[in-house]
C-alpha atoms as a PDB file:
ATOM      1  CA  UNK A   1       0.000   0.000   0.000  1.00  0.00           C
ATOM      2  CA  UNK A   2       2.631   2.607   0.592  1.00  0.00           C
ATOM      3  CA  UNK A   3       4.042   1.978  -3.176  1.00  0.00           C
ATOM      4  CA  UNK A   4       0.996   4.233  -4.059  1.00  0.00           C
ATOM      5  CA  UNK A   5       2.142   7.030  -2.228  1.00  0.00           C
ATOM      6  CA  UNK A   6       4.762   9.537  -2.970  1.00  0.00           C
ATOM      7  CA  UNK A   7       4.804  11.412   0.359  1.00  0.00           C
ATOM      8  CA  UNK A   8       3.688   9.454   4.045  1.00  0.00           C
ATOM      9  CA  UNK A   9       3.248  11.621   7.115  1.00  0.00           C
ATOM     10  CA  UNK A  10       4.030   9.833  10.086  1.00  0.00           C
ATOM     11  CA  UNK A  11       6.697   6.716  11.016  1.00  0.00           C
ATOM     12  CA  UNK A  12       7.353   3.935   9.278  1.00  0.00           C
ATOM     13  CA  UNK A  13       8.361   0.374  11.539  1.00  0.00           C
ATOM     14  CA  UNK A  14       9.620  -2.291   9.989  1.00  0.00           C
ATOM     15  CA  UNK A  15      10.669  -5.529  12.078  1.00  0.00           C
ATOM     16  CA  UNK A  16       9.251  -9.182  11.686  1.00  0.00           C
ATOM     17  CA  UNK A  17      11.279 -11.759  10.050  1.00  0.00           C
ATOM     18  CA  UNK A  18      11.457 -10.413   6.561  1.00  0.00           C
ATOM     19  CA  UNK A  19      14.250 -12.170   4.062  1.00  0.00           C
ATOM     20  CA  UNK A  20      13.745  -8.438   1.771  1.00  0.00           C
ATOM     21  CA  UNK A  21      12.122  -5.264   2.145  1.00  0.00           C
ATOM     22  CA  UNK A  22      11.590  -2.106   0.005  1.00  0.00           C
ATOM     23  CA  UNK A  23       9.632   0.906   0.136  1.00  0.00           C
ATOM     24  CA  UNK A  24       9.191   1.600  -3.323  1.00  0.00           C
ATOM     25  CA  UNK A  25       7.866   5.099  -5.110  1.00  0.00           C
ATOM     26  CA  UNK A  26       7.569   6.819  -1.977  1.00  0.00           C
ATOM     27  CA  UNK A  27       9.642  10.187  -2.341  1.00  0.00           C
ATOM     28  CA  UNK A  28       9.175  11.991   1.552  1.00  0.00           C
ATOM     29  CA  UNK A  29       8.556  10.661   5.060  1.00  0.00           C
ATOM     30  CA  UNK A  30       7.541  13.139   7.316  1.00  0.00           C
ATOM     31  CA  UNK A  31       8.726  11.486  10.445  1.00  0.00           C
ATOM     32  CA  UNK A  32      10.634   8.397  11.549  1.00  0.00           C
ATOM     33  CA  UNK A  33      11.823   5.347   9.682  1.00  0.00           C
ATOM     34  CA  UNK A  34      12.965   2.713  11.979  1.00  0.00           C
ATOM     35  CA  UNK A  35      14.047  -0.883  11.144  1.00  0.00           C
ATOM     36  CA  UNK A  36      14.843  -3.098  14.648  1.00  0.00           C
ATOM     37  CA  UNK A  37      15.027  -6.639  15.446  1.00  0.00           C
ATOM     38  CA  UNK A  38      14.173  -7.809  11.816  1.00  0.00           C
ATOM     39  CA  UNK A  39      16.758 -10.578  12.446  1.00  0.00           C
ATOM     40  CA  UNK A  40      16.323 -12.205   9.188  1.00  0.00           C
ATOM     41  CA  UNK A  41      16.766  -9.006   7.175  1.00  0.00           C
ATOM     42  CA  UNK A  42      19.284  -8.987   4.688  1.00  0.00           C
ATOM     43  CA  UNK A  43      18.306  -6.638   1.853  1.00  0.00           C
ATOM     44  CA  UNK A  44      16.375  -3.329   2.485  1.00  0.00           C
ATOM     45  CA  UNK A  45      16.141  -1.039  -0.670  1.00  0.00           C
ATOM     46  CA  UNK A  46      14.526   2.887  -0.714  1.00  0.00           C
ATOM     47  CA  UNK A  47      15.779   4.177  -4.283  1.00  0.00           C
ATOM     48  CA  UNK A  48      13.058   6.817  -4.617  1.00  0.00           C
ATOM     49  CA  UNK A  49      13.451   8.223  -1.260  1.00  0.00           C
ATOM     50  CA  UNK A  50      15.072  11.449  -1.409  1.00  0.00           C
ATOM     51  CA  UNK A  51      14.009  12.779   2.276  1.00  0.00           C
ATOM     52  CA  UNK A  52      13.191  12.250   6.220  1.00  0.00           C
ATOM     53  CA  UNK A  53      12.701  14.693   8.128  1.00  0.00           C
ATOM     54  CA  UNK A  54      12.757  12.550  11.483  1.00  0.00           C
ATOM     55  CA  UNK A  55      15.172   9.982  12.712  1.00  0.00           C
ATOM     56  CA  UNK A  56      16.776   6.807  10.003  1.00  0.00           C
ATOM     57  CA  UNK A  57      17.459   4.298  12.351  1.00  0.00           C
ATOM     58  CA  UNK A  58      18.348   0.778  12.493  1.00  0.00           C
ATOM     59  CA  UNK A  59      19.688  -1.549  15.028  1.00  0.00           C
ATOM     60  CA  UNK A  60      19.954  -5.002  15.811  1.00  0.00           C
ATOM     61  CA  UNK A  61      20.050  -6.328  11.913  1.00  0.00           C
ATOM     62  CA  UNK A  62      22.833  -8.990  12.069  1.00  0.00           C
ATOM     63  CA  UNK A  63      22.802 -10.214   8.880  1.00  0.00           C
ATOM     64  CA  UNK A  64      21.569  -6.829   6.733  1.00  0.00           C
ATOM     65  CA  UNK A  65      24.668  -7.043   4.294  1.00  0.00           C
ATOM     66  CA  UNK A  66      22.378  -4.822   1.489  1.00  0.00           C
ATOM     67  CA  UNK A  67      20.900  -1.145   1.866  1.00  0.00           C
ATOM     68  CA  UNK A  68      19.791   0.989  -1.001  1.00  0.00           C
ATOM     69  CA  UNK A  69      18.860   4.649  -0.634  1.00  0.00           C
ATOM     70  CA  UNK A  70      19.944   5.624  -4.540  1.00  0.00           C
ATOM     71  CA  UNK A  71      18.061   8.913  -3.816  1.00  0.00           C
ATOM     72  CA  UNK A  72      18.223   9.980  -0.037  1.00  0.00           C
ATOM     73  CA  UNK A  73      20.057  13.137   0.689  1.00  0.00           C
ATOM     74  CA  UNK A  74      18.389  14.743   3.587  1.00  0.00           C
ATOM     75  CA  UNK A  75      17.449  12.940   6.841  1.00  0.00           C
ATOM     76  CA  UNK A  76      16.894  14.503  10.604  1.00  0.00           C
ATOM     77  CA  UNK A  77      19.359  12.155  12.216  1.00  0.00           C
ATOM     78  CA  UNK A  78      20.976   8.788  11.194  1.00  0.00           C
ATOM     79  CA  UNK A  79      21.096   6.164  14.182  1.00  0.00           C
ATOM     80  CA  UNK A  80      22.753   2.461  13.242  1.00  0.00           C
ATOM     81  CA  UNK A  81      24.192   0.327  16.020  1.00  0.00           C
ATOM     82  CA  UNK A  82      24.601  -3.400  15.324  1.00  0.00           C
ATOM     83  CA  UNK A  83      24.804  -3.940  11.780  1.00  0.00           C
ATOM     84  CA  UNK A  84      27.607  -5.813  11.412  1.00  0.00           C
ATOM     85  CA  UNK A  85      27.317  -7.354   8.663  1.00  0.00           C
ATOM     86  CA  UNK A  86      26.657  -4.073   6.356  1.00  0.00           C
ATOM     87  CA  UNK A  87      29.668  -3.089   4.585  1.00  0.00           C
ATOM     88  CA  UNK A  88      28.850  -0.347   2.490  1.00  0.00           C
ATOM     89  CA  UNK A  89      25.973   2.584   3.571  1.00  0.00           C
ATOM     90  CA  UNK A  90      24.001   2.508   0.280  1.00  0.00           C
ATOM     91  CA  UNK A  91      23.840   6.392  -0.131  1.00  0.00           C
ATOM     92  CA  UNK A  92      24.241   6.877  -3.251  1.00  0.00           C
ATOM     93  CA  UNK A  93      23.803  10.600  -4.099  1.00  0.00           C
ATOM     94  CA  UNK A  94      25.294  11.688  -0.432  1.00  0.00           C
ATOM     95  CA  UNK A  95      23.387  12.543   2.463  1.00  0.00           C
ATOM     96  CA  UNK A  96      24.066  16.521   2.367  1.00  0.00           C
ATOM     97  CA  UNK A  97      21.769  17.514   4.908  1.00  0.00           C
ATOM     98  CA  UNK A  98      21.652  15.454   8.556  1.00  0.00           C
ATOM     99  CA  UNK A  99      22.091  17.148  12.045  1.00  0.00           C
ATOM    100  CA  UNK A 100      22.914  13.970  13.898  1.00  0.00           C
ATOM    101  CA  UNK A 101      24.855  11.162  12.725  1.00  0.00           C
ATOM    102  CA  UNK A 102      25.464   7.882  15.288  1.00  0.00           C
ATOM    103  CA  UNK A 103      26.745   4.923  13.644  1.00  0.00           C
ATOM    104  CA  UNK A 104      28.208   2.203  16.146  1.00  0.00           C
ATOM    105  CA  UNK A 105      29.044  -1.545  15.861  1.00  0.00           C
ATOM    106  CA  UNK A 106      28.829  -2.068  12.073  1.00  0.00           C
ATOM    107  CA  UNK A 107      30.586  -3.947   9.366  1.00  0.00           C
ATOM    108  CA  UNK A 108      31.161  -0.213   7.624  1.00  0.00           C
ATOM    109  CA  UNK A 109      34.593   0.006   5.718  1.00  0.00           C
ATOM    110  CA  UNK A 110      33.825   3.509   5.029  1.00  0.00           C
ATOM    111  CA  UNK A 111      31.393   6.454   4.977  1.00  0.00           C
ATOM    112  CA  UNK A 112      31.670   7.386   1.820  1.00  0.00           C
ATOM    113  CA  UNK A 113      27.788   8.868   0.796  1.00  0.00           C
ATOM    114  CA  UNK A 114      27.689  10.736   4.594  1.00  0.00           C
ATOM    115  CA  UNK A 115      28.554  14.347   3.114  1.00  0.00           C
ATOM    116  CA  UNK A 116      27.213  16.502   6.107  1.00  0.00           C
ATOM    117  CA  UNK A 117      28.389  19.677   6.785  1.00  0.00           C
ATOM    118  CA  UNK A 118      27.533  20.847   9.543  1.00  0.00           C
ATOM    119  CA  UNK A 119      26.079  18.672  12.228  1.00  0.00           C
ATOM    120  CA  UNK A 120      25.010  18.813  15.494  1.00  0.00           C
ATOM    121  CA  UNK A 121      26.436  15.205  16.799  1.00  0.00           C
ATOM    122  CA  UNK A 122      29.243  13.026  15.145  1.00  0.00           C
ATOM    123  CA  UNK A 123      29.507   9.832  16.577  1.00  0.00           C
ATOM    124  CA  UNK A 124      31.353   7.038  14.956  1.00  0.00           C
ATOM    125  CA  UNK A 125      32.367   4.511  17.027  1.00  0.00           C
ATOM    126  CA  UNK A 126      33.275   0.646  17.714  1.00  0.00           C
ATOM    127  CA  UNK A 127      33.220  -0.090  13.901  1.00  0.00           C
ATOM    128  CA  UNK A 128      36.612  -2.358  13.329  1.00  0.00           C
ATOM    129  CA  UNK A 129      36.364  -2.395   9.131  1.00  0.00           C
ATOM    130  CA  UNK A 130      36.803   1.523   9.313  1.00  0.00           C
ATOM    131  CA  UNK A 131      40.082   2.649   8.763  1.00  0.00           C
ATOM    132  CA  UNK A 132      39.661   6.170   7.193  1.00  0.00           C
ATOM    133  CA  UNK A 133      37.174   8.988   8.365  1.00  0.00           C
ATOM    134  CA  UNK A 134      37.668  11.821   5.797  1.00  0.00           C
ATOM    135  CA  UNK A 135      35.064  13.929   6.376  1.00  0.00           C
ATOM    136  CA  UNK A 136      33.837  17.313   5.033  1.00  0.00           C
ATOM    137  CA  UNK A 137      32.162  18.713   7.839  1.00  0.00           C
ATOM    138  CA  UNK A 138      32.613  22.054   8.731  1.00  0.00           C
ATOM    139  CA  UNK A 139      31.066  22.457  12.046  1.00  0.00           C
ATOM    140  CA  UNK A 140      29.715  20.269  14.769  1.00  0.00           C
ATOM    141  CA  UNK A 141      27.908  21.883  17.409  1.00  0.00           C
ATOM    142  CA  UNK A 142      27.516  19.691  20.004  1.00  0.00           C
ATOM    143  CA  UNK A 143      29.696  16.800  20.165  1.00  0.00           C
ATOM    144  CA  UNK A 144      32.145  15.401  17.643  1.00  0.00           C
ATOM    145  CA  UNK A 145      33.198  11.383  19.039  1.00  0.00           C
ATOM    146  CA  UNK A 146      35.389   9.100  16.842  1.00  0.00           C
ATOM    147  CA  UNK A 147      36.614   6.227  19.122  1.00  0.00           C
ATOM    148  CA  UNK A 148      37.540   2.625  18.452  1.00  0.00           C
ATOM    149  CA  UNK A 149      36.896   2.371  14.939  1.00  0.00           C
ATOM    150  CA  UNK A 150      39.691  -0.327  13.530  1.00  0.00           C
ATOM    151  CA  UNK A 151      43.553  -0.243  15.168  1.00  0.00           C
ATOM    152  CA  UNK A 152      44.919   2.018  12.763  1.00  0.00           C
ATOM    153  CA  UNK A 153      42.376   4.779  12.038  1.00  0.00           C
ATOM    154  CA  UNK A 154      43.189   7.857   9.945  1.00  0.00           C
ATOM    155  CA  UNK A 155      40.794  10.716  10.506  1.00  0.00           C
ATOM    156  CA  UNK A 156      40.828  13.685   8.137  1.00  0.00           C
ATOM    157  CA  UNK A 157      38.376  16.517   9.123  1.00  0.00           C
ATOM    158  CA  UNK A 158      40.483  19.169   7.265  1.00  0.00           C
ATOM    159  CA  UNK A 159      37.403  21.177   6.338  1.00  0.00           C
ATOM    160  CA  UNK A 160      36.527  21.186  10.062  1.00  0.00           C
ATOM    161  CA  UNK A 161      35.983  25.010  11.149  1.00  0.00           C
ATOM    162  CA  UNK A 162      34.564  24.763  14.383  1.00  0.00           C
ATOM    163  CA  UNK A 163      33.276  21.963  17.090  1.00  0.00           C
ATOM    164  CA  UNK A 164      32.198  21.343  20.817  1.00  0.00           C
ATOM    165  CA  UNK A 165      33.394  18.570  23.093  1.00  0.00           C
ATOM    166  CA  UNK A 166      35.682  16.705  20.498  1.00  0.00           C
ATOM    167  CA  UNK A 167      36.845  12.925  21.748  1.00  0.00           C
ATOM    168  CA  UNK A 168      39.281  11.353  19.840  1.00  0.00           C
ATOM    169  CA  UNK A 169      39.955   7.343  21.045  1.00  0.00           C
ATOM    170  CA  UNK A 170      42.186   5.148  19.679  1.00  0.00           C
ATOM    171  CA  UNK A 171      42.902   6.155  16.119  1.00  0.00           C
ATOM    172  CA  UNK A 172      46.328   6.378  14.632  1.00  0.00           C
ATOM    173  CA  UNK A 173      46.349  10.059  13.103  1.00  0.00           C
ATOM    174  CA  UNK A 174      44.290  13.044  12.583  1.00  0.00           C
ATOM    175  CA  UNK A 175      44.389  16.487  11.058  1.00  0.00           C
ATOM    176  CA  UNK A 176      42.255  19.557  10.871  1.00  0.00           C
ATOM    177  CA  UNK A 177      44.167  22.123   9.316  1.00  0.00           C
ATOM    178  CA  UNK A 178      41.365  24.728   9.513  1.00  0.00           C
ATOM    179  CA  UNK A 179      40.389  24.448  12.790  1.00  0.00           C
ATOM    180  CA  UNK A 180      39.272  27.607  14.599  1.00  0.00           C
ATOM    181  CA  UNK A 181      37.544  26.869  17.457  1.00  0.00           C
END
């Protein structure tokens, strides 16, 4: 039923043991998109989405090793903890426009597609296949955590202007030649 529409207001929830999902023709969500506990989950695809304005979060998907947004470059916040068997984030066209951005315990071997800018929270932890964080962001307002991503990590945040409360845990290097403040 939600193929038929190009805009939903209100959250979508998607757990159950589903092999496959897609939400297919819808363009907008106006709210929250949340896949948890679908333990059987490998393959979740959202090509036409280009926008939520609420929170993109998933957790618990163990064996989600496929995840298609060809279209999505604006979302409120992006929360993923326990994914570890995703490798790749499936943004295609770049998230551009996110204010918080959590992503813990994954399979992740990079972040390429996550092309914030400025950003309230940036939180990338515990993710061992992630070796290089070259970011663009240019300010993060609140709290900017990268800790115990894999043994050698290499951050790059050279377009970084301005942040609160940075953390940096066991990475190998890191450089922000235009830091400010």
């Amino acid at each position: 039923e939600l193929a038929s529409c190009q805009a939903i207001r209100g959250d979508i929830s998607i757990s159950g043991e589903l092999g496959s999902a897609s939400i297919a023709n819808v363009k907008v969500i106006y709210g929250d998109l949340s896949i948890t506990n679908a333990t059987d989950l490998s393959a979740f695809y959202a090509d036409s989405l280009s926008a939520i304005t609420g929170a993109l979060s998933m957790n618990g998907l163990t064996i989600l090793s496929t995840l298609s947004f060809g279209s999505l470059t604006s979302v409120g916040s992006i929360n993923w903890t326990a994914l570890p068997a995703l490798t790749q984030t499936g943004f295609t066209k770049g998230i551009t426009d996110c204010l918080n951005i959590v992503i813990s315990d994954t399979g992740l071997e990079s972040l390429q597609g996550l092309d914030a800018t400025n950003v309230e929270i940036f939180n990338i932890n515990n993710n061992k296949y992630i070796s290089t964080i070259d970011s663009g962001l240019q300010t993060v307002s609140n709290g900017l955590i990268i800790s115990y991503n894999a043994e050698e990590v290499e951050v790059t945040l050279d377009n970084l202007i301005w942040a609160n409360n940075i953390t940096f845990s066991d990475v190998s290097s890191i450089s922000m030649s235009n830091l400010t403040n």
